[in-house]
C-alpha atoms as a PDB file:
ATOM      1  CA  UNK A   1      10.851  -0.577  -0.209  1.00  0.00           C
ATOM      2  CA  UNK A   2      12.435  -3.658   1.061  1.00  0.00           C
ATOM      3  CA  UNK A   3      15.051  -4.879  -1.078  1.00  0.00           C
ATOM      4  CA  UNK A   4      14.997  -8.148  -0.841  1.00  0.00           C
ATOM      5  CA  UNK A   5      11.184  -8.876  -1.439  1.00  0.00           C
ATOM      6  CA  UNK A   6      12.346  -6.687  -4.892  1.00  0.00           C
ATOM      7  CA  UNK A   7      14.517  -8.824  -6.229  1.00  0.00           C
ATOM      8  CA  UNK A   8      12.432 -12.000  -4.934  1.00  0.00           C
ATOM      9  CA  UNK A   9      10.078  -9.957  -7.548  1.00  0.00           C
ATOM     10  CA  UNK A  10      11.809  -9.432  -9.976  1.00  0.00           C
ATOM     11  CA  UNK A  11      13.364 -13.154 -10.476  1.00  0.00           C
ATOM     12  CA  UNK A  12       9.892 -14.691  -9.946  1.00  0.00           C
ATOM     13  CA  UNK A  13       8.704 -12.870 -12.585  1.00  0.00           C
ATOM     14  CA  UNK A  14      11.339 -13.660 -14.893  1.00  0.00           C
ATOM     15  CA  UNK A  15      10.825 -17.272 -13.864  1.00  0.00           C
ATOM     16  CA  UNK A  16       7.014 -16.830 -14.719  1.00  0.00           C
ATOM     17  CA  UNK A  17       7.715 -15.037 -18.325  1.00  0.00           C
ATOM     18  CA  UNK A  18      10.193 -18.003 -19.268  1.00  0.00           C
ATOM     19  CA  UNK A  19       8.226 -20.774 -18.346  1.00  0.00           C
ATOM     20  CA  UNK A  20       5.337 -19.301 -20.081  1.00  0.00           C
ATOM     21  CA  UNK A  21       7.309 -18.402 -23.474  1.00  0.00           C
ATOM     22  CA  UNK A  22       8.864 -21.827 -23.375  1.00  0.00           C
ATOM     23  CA  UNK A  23       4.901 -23.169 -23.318  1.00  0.00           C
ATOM     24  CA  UNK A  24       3.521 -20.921 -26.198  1.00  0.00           C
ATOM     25  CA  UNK A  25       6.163 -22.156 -28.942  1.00  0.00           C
ATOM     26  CA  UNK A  26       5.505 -25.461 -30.369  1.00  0.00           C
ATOM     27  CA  UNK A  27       7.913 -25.988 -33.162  1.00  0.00           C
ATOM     28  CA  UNK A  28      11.819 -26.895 -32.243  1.00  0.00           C
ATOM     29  CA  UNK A  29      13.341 -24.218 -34.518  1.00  0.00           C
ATOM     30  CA  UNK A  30      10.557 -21.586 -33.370  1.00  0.00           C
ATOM     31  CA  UNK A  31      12.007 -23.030 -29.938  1.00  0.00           C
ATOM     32  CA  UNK A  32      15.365 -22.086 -30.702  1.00  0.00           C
ATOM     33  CA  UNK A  33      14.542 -18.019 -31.363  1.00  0.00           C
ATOM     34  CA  UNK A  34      11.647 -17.562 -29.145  1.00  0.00           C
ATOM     35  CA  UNK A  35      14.212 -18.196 -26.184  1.00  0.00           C
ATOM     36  CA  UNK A  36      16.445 -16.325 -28.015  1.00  0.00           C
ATOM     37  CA  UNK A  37      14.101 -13.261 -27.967  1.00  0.00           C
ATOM     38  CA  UNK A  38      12.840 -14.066 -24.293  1.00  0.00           C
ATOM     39  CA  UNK A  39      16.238 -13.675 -23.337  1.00  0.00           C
ATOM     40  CA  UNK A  40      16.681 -10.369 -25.016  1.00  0.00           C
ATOM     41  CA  UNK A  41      13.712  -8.856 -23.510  1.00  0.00           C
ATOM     42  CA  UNK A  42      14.175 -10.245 -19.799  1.00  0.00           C
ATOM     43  CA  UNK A  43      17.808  -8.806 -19.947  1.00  0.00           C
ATOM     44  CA  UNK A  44      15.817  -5.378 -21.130  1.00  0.00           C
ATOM     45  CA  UNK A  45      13.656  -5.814 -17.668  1.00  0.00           C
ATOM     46  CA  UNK A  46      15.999  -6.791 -15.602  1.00  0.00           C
ATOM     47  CA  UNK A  47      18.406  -3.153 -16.782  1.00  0.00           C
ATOM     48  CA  UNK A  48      15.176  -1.247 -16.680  1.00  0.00           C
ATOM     49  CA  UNK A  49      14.336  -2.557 -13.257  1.00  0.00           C
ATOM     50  CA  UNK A  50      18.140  -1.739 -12.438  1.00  0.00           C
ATOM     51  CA  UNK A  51      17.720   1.790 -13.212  1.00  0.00           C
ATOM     52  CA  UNK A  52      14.572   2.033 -11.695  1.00  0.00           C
ATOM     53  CA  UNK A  53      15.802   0.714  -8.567  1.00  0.00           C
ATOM     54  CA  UNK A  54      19.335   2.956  -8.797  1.00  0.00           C
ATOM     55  CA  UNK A  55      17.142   6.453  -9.567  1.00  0.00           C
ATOM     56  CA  UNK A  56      14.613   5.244  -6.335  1.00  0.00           C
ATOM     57  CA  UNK A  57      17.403   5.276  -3.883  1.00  0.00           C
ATOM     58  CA  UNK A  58      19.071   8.271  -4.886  1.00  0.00           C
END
Protein backbone atom coordinates (compact mmCIF):
# COMPACT_ATOMS: atom_id res chain seq x y z
CA UNK A 1 0.00 0.00 0.00
CA UNK A 2 1.43 3.25 -0.99
CA UNK A 3 1.31 5.70 1.64
CA UNK A 4 0.88 8.61 0.19
CA UNK A 5 -2.15 7.82 -2.19
CA UNK A 6 -3.59 6.77 1.67
CA UNK A 7 -3.56 9.76 3.13
CA UNK A 8 -4.49 11.62 -0.30
CA UNK A 9 -7.60 9.18 0.67
CA UNK A 10 -8.20 9.73 3.58
CA UNK A 11 -8.22 13.80 3.48
CA UNK A 12 -10.32 13.72 0.28
CA UNK A 13 -12.74 11.95 1.94
CA UNK A 14 -12.90 14.04 4.85
CA UNK A 15 -13.09 16.97 2.45
CA UNK A 16 -16.11 15.15 0.70
CA UNK A 17 -18.03 14.30 4.20
CA UNK A 18 -17.65 18.11 5.29
CA UNK A 19 -18.71 19.70 2.33
CA UNK A 20 -21.61 17.44 2.16
CA UNK A 21 -22.71 17.88 6.00
CA UNK A 22 -22.23 21.59 5.63
CA UNK A 23 -24.97 21.21 2.49
CA UNK A 24 -27.62 19.01 4.34
CA UNK A 25 -28.17 21.56 7.38
CA UNK A 26 -30.24 24.49 6.61
CA UNK A 27 -30.86 26.31 9.79
CA UNK A 28 -27.81 28.57 11.39
CA UNK A 29 -28.06 27.07 14.90
CA UNK A 30 -28.54 23.41 13.35
CA UNK A 31 -25.30 24.84 11.50
CA UNK A 32 -23.55 25.43 14.55
CA UNK A 33 -23.86 21.51 16.01
CA UNK A 34 -23.99 19.63 12.86
CA UNK A 35 -20.25 20.83 12.35
CA UNK A 36 -19.85 20.28 15.72
CA UNK A 37 -20.79 16.56 15.35
CA UNK A 38 -19.00 16.29 11.82
CA UNK A 39 -16.03 17.17 13.55
CA UNK A 40 -16.42 14.58 16.22
CA UNK A 41 -16.95 11.81 13.89
CA UNK A 42 -14.13 12.75 11.22
CA UNK A 43 -11.65 12.93 14.24
CA UNK A 44 -13.22 9.18 15.04
CA UNK A 45 -12.11 8.24 11.21
CA UNK A 46 -9.23 9.78 11.01
CA UNK A 47 -7.93 7.62 14.75
CA UNK A 48 -9.60 4.58 13.32
CA UNK A 49 -7.82 4.96 10.03
CA UNK A 50 -4.62 5.64 12.28
CA UNK A 51 -4.85 2.38 13.88
CA UNK A 52 -5.70 0.69 10.93
CA UNK A 53 -2.81 1.95 9.18
CA UNK A 54 -0.32 1.37 12.50
CA UNK A 55 -1.70 -2.57 12.93
CA UNK A 56 -1.13 -2.93 8.70
CA UNK A 57 2.50 -2.17 8.93
CA UNK A 58 3.35 -4.08 11.83
Amino acid sequence: MNTASFFRGVGAGAVAGAMLGAMVMSRQDAMKTGVGRTMQRMGNAMDAAWYDFKRAMK
